[in-house]
PDB file of N, CA and C in Angstrom:
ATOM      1  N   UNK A   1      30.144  17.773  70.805  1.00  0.00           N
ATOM      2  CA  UNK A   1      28.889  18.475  70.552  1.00  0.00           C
ATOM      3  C   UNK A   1      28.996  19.901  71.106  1.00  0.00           C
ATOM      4  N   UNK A   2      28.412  20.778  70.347  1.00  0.00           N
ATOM      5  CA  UNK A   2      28.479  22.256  70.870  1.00  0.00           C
ATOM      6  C   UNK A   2      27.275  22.592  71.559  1.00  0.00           C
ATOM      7  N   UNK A   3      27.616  23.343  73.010  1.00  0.00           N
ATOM      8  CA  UNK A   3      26.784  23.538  73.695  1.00  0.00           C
ATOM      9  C   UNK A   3      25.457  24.270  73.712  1.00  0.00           C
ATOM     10  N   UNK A   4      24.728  24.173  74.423  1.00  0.00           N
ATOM     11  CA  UNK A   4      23.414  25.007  73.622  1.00  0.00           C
ATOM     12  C   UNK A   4      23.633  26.466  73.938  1.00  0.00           C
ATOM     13  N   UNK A   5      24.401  27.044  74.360  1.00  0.00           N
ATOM     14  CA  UNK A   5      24.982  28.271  74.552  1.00  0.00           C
ATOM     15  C   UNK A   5      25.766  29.182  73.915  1.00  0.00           C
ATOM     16  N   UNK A   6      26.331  28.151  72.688  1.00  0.00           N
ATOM     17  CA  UNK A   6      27.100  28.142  71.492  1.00  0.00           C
ATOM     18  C   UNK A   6      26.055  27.989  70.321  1.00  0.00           C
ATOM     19  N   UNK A   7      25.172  28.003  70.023  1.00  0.00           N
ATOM     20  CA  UNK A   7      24.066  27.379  69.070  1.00  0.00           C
ATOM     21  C   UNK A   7      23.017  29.333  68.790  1.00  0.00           C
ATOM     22  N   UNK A   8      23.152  28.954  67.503  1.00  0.00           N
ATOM     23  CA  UNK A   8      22.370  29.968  67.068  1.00  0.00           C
ATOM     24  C   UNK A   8      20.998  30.051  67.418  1.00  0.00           C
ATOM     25  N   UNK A   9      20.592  31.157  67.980  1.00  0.00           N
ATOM     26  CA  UNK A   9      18.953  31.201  68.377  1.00  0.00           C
ATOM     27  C   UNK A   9      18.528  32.605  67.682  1.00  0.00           C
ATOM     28  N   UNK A  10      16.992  32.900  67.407  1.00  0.00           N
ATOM     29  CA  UNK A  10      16.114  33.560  66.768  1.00  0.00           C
ATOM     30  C   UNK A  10      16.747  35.071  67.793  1.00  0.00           C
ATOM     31  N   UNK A  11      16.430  36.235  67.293  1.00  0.00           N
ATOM     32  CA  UNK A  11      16.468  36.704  68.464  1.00  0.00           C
ATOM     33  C   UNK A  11      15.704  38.119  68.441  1.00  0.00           C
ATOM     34  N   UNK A  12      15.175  39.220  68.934  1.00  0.00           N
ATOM     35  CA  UNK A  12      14.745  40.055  68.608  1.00  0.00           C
ATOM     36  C   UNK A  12      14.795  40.996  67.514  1.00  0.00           C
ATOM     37  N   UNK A  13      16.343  41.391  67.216  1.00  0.00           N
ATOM     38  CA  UNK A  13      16.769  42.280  66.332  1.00  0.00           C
ATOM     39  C   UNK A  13      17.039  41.369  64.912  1.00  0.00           C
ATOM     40  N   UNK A  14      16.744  40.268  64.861  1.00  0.00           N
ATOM     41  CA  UNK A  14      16.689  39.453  63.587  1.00  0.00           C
ATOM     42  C   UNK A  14      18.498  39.600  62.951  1.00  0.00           C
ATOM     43  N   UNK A  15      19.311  39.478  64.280  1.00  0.00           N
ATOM     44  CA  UNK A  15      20.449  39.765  63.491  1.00  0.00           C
ATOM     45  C   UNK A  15      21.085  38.100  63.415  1.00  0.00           C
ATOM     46  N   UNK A  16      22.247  37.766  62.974  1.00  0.00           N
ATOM     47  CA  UNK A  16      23.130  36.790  62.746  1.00  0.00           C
ATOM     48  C   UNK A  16      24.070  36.786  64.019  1.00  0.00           C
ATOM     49  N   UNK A  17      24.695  37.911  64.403  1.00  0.00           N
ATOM     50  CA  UNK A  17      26.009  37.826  65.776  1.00  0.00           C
ATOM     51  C   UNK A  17      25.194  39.067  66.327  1.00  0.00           C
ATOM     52  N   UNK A  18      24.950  38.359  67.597  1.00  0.00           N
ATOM     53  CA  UNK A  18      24.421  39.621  68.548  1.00  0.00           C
ATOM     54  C   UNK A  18      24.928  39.262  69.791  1.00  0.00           C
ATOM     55  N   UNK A  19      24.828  40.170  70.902  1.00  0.00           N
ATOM     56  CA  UNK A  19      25.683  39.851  72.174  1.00  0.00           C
ATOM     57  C   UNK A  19      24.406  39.342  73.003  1.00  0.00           C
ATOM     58  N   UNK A  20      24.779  39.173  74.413  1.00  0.00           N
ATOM     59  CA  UNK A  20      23.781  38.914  75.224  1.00  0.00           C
ATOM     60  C   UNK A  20      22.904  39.297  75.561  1.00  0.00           C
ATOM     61  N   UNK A  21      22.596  40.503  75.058  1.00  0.00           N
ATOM     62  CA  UNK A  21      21.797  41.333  75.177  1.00  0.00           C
ATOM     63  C   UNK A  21      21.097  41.637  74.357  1.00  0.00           C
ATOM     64  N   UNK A  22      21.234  40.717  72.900  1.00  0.00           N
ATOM     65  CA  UNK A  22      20.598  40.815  71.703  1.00  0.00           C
ATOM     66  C   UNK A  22      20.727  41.945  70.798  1.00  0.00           C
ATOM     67  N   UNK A  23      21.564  42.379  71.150  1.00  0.00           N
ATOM     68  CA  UNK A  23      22.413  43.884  70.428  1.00  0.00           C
ATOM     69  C   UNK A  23      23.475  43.887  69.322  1.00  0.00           C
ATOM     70  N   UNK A  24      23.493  43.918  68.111  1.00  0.00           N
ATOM     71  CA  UNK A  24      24.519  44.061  67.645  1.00  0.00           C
ATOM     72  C   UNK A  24      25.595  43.846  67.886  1.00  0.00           C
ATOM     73  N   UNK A  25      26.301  43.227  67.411  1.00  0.00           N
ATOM     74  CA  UNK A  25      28.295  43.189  67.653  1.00  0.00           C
ATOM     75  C   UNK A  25      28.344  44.502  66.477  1.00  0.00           C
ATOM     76  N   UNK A  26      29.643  45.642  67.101  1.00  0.00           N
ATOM     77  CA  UNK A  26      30.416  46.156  66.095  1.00  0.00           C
ATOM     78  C   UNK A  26      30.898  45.265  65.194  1.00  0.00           C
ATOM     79  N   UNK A  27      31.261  46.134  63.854  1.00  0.00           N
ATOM     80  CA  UNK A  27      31.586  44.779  62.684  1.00  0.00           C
ATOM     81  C   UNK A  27      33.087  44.414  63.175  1.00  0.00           C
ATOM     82  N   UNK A  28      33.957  45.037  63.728  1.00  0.00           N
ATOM     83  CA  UNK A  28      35.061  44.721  64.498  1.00  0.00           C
ATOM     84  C   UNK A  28      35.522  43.714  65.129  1.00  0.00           C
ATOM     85  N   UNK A  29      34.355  43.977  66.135  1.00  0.00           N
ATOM     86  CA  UNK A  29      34.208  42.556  66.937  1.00  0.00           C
ATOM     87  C   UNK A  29      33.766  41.206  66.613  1.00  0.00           C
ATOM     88  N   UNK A  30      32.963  41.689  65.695  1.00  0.00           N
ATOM     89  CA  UNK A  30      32.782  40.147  64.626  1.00  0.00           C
ATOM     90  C   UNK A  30      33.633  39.504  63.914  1.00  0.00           C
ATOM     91  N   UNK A  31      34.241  40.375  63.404  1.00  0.00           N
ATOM     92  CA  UNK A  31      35.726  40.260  63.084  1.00  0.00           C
ATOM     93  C   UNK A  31      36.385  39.358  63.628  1.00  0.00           C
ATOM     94  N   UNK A  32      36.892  39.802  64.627  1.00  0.00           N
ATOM     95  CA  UNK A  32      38.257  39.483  65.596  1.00  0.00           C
ATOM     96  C   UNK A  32      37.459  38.115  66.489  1.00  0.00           C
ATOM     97  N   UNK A  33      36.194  38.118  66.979  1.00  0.00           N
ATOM     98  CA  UNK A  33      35.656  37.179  67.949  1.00  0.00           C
ATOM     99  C   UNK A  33      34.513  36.196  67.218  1.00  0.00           C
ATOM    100  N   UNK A  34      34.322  36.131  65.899  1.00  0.00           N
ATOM    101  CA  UNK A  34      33.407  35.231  65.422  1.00  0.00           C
ATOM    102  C   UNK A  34      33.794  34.736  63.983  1.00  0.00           C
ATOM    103  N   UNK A  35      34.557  35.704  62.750  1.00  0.00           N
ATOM    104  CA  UNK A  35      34.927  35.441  61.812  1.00  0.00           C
ATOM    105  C   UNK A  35      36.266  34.801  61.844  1.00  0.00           C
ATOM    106  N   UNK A  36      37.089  35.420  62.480  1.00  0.00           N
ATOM    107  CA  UNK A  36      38.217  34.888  62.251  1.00  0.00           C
ATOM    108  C   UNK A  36      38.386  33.715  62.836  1.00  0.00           C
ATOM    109  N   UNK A  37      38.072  33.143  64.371  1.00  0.00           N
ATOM    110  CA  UNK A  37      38.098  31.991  64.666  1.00  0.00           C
ATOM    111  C   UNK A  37      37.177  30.985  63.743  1.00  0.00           C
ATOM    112  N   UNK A  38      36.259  31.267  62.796  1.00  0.00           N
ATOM    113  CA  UNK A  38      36.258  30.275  61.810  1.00  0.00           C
ATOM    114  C   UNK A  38      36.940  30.334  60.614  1.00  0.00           C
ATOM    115  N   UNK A  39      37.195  30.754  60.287  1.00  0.00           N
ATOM    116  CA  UNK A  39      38.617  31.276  59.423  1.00  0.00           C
ATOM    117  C   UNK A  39      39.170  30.209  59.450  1.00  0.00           C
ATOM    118  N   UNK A  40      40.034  30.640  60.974  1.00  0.00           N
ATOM    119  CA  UNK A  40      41.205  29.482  61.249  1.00  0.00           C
ATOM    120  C   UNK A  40      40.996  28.220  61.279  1.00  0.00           C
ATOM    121  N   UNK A  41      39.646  27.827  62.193  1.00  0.00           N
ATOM    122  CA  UNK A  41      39.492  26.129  62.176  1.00  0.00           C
ATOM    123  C   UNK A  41      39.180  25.752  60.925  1.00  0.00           C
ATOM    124  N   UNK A  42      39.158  26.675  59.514  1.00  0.00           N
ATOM    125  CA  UNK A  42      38.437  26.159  58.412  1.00  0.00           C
ATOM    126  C   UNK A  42      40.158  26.068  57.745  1.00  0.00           C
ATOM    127  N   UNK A  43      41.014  26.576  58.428  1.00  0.00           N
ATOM    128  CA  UNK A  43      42.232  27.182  57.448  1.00  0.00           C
ATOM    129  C   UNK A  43      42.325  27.771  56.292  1.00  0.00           C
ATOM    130  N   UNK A  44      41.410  29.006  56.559  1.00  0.00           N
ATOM    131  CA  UNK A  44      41.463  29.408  55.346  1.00  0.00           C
ATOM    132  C   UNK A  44      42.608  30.985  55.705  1.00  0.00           C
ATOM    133  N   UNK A  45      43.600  31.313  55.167  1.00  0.00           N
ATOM    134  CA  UNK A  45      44.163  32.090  55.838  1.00  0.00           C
ATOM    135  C   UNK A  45      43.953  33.480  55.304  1.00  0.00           C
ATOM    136  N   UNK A  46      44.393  34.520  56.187  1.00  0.00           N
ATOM    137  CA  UNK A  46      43.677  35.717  56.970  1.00  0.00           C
ATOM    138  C   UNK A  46      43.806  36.425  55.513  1.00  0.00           C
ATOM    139  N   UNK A  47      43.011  37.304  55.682  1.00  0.00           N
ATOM    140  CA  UNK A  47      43.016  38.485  54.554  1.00  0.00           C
ATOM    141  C   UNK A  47      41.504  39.197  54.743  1.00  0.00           C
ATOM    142  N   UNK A  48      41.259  40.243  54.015  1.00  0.00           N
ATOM    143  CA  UNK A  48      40.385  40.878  54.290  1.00  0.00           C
ATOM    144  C   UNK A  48      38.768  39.891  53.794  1.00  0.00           C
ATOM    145  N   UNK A  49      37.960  40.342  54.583  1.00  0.00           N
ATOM    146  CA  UNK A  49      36.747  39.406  54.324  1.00  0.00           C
ATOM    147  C   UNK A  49      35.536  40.052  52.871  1.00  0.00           C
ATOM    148  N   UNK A  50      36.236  41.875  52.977  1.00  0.00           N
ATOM    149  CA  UNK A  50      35.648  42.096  52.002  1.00  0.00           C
ATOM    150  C   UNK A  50      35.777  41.527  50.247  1.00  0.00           C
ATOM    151  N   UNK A  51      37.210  40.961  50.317  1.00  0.00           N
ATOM    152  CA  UNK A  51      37.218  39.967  49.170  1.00  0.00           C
ATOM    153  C   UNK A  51      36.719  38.886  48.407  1.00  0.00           C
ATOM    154  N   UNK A  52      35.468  38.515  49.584  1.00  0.00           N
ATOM    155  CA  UNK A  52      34.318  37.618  49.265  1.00  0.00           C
ATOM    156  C   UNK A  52      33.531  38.187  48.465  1.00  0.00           C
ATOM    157  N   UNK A  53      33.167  39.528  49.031  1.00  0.00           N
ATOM    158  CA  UNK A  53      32.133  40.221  47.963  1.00  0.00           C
ATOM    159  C   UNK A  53      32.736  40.632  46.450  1.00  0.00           C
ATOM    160  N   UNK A  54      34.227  40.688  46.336  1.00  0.00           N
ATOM    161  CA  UNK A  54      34.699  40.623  44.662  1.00  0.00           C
ATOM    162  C   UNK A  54      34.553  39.369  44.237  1.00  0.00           C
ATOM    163  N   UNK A  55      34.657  38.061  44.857  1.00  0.00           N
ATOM    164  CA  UNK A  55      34.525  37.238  44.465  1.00  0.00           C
ATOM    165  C   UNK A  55      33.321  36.626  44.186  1.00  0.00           C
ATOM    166  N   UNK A  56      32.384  37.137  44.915  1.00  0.00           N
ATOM    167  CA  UNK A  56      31.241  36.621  44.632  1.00  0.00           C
ATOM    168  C   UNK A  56      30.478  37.328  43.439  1.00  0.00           C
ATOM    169  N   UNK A  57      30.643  38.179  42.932  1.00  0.00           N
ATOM    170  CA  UNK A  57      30.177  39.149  42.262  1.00  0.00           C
ATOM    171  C   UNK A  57      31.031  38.571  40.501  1.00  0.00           C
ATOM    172  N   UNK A  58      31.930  38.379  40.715  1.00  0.00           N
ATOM    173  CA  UNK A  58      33.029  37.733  39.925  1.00  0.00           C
ATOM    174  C   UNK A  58      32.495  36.314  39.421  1.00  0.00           C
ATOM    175  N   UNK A  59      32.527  35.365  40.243  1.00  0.00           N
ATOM    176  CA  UNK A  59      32.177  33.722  40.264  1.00  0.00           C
ATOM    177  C   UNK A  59      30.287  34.225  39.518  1.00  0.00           C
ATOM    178  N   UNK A  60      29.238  34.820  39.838  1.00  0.00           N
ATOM    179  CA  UNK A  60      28.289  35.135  39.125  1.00  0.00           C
ATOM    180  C   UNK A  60      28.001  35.709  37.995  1.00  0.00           C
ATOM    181  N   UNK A  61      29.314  36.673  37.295  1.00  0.00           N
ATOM    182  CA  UNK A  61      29.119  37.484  35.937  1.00  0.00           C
ATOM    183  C   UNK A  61      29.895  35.883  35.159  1.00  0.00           C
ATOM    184  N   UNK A  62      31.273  35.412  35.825  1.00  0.00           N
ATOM    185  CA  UNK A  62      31.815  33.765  34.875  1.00  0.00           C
ATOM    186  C   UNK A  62      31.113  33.091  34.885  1.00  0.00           C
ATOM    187  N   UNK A  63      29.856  32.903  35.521  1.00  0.00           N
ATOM    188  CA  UNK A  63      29.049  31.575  35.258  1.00  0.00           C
ATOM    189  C   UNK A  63      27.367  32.672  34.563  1.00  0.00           C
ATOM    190  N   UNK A  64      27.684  33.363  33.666  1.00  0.00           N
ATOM    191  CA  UNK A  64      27.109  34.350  32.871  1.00  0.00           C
ATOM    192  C   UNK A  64      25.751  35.144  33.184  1.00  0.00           C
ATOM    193  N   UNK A  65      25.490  35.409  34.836  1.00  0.00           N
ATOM    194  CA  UNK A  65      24.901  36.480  35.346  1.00  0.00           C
ATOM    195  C   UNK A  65      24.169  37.316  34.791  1.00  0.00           C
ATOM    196  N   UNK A  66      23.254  37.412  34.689  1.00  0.00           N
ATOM    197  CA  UNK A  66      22.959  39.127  34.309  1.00  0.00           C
ATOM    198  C   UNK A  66      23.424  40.220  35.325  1.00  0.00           C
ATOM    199  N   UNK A  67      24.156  41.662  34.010  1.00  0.00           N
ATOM    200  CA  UNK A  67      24.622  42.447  35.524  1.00  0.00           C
ATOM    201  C   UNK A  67      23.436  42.779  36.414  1.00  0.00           C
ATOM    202  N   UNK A  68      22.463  43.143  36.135  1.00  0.00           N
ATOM    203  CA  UNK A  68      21.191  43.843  36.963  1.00  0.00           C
ATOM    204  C   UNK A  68      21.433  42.523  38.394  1.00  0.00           C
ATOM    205  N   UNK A  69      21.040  40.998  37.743  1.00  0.00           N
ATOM    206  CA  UNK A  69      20.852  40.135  39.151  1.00  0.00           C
ATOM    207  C   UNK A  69      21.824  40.358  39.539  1.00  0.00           C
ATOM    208  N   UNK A  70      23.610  40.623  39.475  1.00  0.00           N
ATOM    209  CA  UNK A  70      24.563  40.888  40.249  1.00  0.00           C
ATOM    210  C   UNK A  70      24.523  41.783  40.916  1.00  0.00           C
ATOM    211  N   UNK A  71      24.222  43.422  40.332  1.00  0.00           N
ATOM    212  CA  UNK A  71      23.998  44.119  40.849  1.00  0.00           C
ATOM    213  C   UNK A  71      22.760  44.347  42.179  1.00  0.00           C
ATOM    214  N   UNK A  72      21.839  43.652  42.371  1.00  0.00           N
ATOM    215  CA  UNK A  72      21.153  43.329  42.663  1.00  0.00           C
ATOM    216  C   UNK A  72      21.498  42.671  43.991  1.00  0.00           C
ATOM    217  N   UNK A  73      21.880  41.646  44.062  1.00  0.00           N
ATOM    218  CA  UNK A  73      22.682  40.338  44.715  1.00  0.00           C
ATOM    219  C   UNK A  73      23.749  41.420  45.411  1.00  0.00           C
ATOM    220  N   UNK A  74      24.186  42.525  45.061  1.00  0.00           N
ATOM    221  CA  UNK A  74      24.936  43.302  45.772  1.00  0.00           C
ATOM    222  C   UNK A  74      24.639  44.217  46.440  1.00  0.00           C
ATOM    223  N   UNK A  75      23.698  44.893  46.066  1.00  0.00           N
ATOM    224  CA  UNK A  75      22.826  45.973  46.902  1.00  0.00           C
ATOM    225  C   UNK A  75      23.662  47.215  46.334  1.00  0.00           C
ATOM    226  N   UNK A  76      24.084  47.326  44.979  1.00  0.00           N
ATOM    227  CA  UNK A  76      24.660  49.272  44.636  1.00  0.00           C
ATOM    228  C   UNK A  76      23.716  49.387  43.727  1.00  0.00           C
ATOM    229  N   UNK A  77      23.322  50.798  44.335  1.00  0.00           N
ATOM    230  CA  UNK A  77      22.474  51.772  43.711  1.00  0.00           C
ATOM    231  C   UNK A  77      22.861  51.875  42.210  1.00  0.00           C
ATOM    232  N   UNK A  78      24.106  51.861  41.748  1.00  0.00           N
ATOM    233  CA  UNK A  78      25.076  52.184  40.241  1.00  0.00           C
ATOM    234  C   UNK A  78      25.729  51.049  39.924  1.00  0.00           C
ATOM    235  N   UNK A  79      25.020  50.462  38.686  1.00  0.00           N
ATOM    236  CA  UNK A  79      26.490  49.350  38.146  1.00  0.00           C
ATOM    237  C   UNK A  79      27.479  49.692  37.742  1.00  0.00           C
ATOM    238  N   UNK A  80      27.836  50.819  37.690  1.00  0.00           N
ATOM    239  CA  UNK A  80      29.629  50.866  37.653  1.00  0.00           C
ATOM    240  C   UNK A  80      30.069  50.877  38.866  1.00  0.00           C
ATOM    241  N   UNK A  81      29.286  50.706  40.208  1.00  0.00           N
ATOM    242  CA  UNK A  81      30.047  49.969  41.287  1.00  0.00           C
ATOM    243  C   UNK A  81      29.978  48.727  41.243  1.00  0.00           C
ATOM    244  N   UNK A  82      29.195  47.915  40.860  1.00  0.00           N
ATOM    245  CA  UNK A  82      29.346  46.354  40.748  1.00  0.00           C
ATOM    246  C   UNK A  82      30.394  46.200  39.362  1.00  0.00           C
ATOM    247  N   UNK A  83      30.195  46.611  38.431  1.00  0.00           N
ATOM    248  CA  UNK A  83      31.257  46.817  37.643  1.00  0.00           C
ATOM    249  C   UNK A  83      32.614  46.689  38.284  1.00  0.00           C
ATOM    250  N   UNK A  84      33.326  47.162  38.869  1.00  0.00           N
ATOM    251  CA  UNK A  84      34.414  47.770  39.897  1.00  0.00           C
ATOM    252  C   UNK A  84      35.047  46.364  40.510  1.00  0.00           C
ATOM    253  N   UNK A  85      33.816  45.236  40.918  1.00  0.00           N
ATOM    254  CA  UNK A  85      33.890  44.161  42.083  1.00  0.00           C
ATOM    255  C   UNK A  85      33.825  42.715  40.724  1.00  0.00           C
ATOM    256  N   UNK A  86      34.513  43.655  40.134  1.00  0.00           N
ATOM    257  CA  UNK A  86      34.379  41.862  38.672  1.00  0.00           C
ATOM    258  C   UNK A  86      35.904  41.998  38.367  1.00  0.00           C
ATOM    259  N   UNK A  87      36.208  40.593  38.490  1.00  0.00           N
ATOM    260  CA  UNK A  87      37.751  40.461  37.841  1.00  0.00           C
ATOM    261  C   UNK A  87      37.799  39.628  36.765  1.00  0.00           C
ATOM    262  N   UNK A  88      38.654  40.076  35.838  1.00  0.00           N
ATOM    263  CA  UNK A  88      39.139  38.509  35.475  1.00  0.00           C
ATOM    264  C   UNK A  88      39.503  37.082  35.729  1.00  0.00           C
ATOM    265  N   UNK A  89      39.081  36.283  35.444  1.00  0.00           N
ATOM    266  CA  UNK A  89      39.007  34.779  35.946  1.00  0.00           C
ATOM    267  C   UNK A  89      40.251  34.416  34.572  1.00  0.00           C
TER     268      UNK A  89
END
């Protein structure tokens, strides 16, 4: 069982990884001290994390998306940047 010290709590700044102080982690440090150690226990092996967002953007236009909700679902101002984050399947 994971300790209650380890357990996600609410916290002021409404963030996801914050330090003890309820402050932001650099995205760095999230990186190296929260992403990647689940990474590994998941085995999924290393590569950049921004490749989720091509993929996700990708897996939503193949299962026939509208671009606007992709675009959307992505947060760019211009769909020829969501454009950009679609591959071939």
């Amino acid at each position: 069982m994971v300790g209650s010290s380890k357990r996600w709590r609410p916290n002021d700044s409404d963030l996801l990884f914050t330090n003890k102080k309820s402050k932001a982690f650099g995205a760095d440090y999230a990186r190296r001290k929260v992403l990647h150690p689940i990474r590994e226990k998941l085995g999924i092996p290393r590569g950049a994390f921004h490749a989720f967002r091509h993929g996700h953007a990708t897996i939503m236009f193949s299962e026939g998306a509208n671009p606007k909700v992709v675009q959307d679902s992505m947060g760019h101002a211009n769909i020829k940047t969501t454009m950009r984050y679609t591959h071939a399947i």
